[in-house]
C-alpha atoms as a PDB file:
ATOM      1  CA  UNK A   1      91.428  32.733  23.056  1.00  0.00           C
ATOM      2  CA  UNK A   2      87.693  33.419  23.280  1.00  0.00           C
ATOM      3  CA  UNK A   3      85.908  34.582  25.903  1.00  0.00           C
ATOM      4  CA  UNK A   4      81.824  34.192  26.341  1.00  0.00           C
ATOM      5  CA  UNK A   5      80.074  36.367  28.390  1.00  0.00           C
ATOM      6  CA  UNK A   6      76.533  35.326  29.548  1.00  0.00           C
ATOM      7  CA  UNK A   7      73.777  38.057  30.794  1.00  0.00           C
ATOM      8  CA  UNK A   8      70.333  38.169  31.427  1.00  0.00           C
ATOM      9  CA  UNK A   9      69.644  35.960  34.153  1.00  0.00           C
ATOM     10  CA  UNK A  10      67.505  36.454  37.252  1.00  0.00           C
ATOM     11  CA  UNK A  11      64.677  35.952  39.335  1.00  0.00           C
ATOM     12  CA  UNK A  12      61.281  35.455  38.131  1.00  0.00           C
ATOM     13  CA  UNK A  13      57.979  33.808  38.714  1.00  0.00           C
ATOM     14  CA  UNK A  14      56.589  30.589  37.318  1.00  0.00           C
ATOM     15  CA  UNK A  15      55.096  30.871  34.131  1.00  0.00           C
ATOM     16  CA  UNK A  16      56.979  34.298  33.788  1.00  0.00           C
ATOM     17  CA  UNK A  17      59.702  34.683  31.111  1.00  0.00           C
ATOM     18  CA  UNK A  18      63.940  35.478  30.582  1.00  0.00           C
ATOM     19  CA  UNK A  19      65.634  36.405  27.843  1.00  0.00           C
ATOM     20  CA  UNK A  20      69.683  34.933  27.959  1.00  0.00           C
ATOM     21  CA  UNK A  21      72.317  36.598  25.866  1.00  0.00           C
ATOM     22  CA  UNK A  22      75.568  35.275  25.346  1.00  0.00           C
ATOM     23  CA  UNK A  23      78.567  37.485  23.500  1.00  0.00           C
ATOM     24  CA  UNK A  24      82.186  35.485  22.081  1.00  0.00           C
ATOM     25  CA  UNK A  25      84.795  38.097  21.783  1.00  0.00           C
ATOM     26  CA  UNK A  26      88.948  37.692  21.860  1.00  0.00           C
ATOM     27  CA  UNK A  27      90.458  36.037  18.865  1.00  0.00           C
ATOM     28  CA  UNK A  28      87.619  34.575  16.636  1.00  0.00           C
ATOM     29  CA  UNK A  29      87.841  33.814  13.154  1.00  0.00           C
ATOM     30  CA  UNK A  30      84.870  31.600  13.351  1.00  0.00           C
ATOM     31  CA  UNK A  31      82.238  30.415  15.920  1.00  0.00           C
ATOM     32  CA  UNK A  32      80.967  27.133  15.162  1.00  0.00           C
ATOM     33  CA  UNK A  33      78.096  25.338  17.383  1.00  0.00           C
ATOM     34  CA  UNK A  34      77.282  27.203  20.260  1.00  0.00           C
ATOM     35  CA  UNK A  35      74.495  25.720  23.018  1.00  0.00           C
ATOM     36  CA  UNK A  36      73.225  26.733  26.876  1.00  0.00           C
ATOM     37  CA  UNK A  37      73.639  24.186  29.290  1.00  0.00           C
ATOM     38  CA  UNK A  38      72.744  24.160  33.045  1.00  0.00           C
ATOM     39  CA  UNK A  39      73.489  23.149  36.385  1.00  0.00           C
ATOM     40  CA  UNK A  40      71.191  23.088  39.850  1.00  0.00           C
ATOM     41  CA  UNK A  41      72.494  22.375  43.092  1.00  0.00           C
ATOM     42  CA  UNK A  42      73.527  19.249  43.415  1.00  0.00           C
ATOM     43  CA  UNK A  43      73.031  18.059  39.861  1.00  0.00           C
ATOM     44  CA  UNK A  44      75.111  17.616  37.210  1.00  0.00           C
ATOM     45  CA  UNK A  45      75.600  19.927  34.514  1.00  0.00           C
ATOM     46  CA  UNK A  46      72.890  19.092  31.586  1.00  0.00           C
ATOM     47  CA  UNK A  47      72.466  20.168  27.805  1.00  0.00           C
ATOM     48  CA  UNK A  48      69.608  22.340  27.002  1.00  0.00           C
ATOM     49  CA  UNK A  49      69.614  23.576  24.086  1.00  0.00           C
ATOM     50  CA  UNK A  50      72.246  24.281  20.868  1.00  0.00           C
ATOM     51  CA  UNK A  51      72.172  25.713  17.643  1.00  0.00           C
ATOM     52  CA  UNK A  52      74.700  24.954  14.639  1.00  0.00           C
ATOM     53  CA  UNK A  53      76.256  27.806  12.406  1.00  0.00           C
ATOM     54  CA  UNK A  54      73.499  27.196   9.990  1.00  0.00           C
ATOM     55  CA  UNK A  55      70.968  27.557  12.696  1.00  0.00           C
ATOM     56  CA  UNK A  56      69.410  23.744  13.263  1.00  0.00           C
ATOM     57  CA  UNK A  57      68.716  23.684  17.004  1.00  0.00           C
ATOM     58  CA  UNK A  58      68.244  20.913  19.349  1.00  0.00           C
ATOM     59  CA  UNK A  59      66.337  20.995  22.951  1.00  0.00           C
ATOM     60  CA  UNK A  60      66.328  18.657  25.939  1.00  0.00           C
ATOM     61  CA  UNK A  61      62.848  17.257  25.943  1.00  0.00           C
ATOM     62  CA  UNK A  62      62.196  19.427  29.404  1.00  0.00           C
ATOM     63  CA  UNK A  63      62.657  22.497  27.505  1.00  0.00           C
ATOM     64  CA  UNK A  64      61.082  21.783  24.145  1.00  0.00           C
ATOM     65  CA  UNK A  65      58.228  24.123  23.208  1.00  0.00           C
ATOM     66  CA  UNK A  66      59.356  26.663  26.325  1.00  0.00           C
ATOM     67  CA  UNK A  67      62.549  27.228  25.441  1.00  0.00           C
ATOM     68  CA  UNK A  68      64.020  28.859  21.923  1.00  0.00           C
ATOM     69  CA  UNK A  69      67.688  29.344  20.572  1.00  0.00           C
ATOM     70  CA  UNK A  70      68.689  31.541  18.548  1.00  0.00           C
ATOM     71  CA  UNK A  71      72.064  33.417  17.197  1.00  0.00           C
ATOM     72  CA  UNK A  72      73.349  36.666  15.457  1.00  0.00           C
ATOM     73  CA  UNK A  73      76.505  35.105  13.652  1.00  0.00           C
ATOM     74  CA  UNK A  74      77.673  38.868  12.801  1.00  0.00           C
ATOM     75  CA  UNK A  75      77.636  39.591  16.707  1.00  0.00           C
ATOM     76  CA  UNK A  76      79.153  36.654  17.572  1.00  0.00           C
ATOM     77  CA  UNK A  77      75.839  36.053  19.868  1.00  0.00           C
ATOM     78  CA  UNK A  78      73.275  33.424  20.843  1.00  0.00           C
ATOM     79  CA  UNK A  79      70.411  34.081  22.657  1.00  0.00           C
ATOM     80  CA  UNK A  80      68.315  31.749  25.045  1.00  0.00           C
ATOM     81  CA  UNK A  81      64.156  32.751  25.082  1.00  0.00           C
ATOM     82  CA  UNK A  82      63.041  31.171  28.139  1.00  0.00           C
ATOM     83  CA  UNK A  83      59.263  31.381  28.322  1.00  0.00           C
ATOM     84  CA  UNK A  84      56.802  29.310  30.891  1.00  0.00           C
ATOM     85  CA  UNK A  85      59.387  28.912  33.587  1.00  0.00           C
ATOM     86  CA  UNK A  86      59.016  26.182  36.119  1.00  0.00           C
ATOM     87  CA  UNK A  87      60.664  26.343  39.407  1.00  0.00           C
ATOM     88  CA  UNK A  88      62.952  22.819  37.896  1.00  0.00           C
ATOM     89  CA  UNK A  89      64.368  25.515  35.568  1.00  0.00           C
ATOM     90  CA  UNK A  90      66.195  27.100  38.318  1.00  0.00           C
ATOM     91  CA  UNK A  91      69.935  26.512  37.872  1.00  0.00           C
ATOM     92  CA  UNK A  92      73.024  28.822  36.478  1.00  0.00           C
ATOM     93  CA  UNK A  93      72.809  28.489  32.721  1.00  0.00           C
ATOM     94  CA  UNK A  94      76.202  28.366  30.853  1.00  0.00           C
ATOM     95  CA  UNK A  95      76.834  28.847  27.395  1.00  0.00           C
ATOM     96  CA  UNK A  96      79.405  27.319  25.194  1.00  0.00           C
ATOM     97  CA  UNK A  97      81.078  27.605  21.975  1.00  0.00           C
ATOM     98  CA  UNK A  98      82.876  25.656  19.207  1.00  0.00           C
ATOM     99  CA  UNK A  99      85.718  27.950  17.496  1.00  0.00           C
ATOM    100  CA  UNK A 100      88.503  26.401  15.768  1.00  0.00           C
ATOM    101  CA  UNK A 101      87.901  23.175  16.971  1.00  0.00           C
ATOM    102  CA  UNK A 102      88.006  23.765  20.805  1.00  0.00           C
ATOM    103  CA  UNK A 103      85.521  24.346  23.246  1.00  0.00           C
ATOM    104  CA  UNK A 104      84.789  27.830  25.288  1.00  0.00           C
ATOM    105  CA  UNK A 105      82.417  28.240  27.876  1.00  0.00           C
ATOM    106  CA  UNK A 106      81.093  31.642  30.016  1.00  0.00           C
ATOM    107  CA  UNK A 107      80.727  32.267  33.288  1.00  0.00           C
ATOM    108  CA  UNK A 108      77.132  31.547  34.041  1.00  0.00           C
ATOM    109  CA  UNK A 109      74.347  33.436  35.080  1.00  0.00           C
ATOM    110  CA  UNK A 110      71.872  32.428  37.789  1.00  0.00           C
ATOM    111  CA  UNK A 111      68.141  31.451  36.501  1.00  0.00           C
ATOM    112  CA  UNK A 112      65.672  31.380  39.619  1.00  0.00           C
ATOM    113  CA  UNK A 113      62.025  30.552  39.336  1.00  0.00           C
ATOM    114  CA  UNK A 114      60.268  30.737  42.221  1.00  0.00           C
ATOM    115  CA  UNK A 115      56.812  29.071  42.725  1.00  0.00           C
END
């Protein structure tokens, strides 16, 4: 089993900035893709961003140039840059991660972006 744990979140201001961190631990022998999705109220959870073991990202197109990905494969991390927040940002951001050919995803942490 592997277990993410997502930190980081929080309130801020728009145009302000958050830094996301995400940590696998348990049983790994090797994290694959990993990626930050999100969910607001009343919305269905949506991709934002992910990054592959050899580091190619991909971003929604309402995060692209705002947002960047990026990972520490020796710490088993990804992180999620968040700069220029808009309030439509706000949501709880969830990471997830390929190992071993299943899927693993954290708890979430909250992301609000007040106006």
């Amino acid at each position: 089993q592997v277990q993410l744990v997502e930190s980081g979140g929080g309130l801020v201001q728009a145009g302000g900035s958050l830094r996301l961190s995400c940590v696998a631990s348990g049983r790994i022998f090797s994290i694959g893709a990993m990626g930050w999705y999100r969910q607001a109220p009343g919305k269905e959870r949506e991709l934002v961003t992910t990054i592959t073991r050899g580091g190619i990202t991909n971003y929604s197109d309402s995060v692209k140039g705002r947002f960047t990905i990026s990972r520490d494969s020796a710490k088993n991390t990804a992180y999620l840059q968040m700069n220029s927040l808009k309030p439509e940002d706000t949501a709880v951001y969830y990471c997830n991660a390929n190992e071993r050919l299943r899927t693993y995803w954290g708890q979430g942490t909250q992301v609000t972006v007040s106006s």
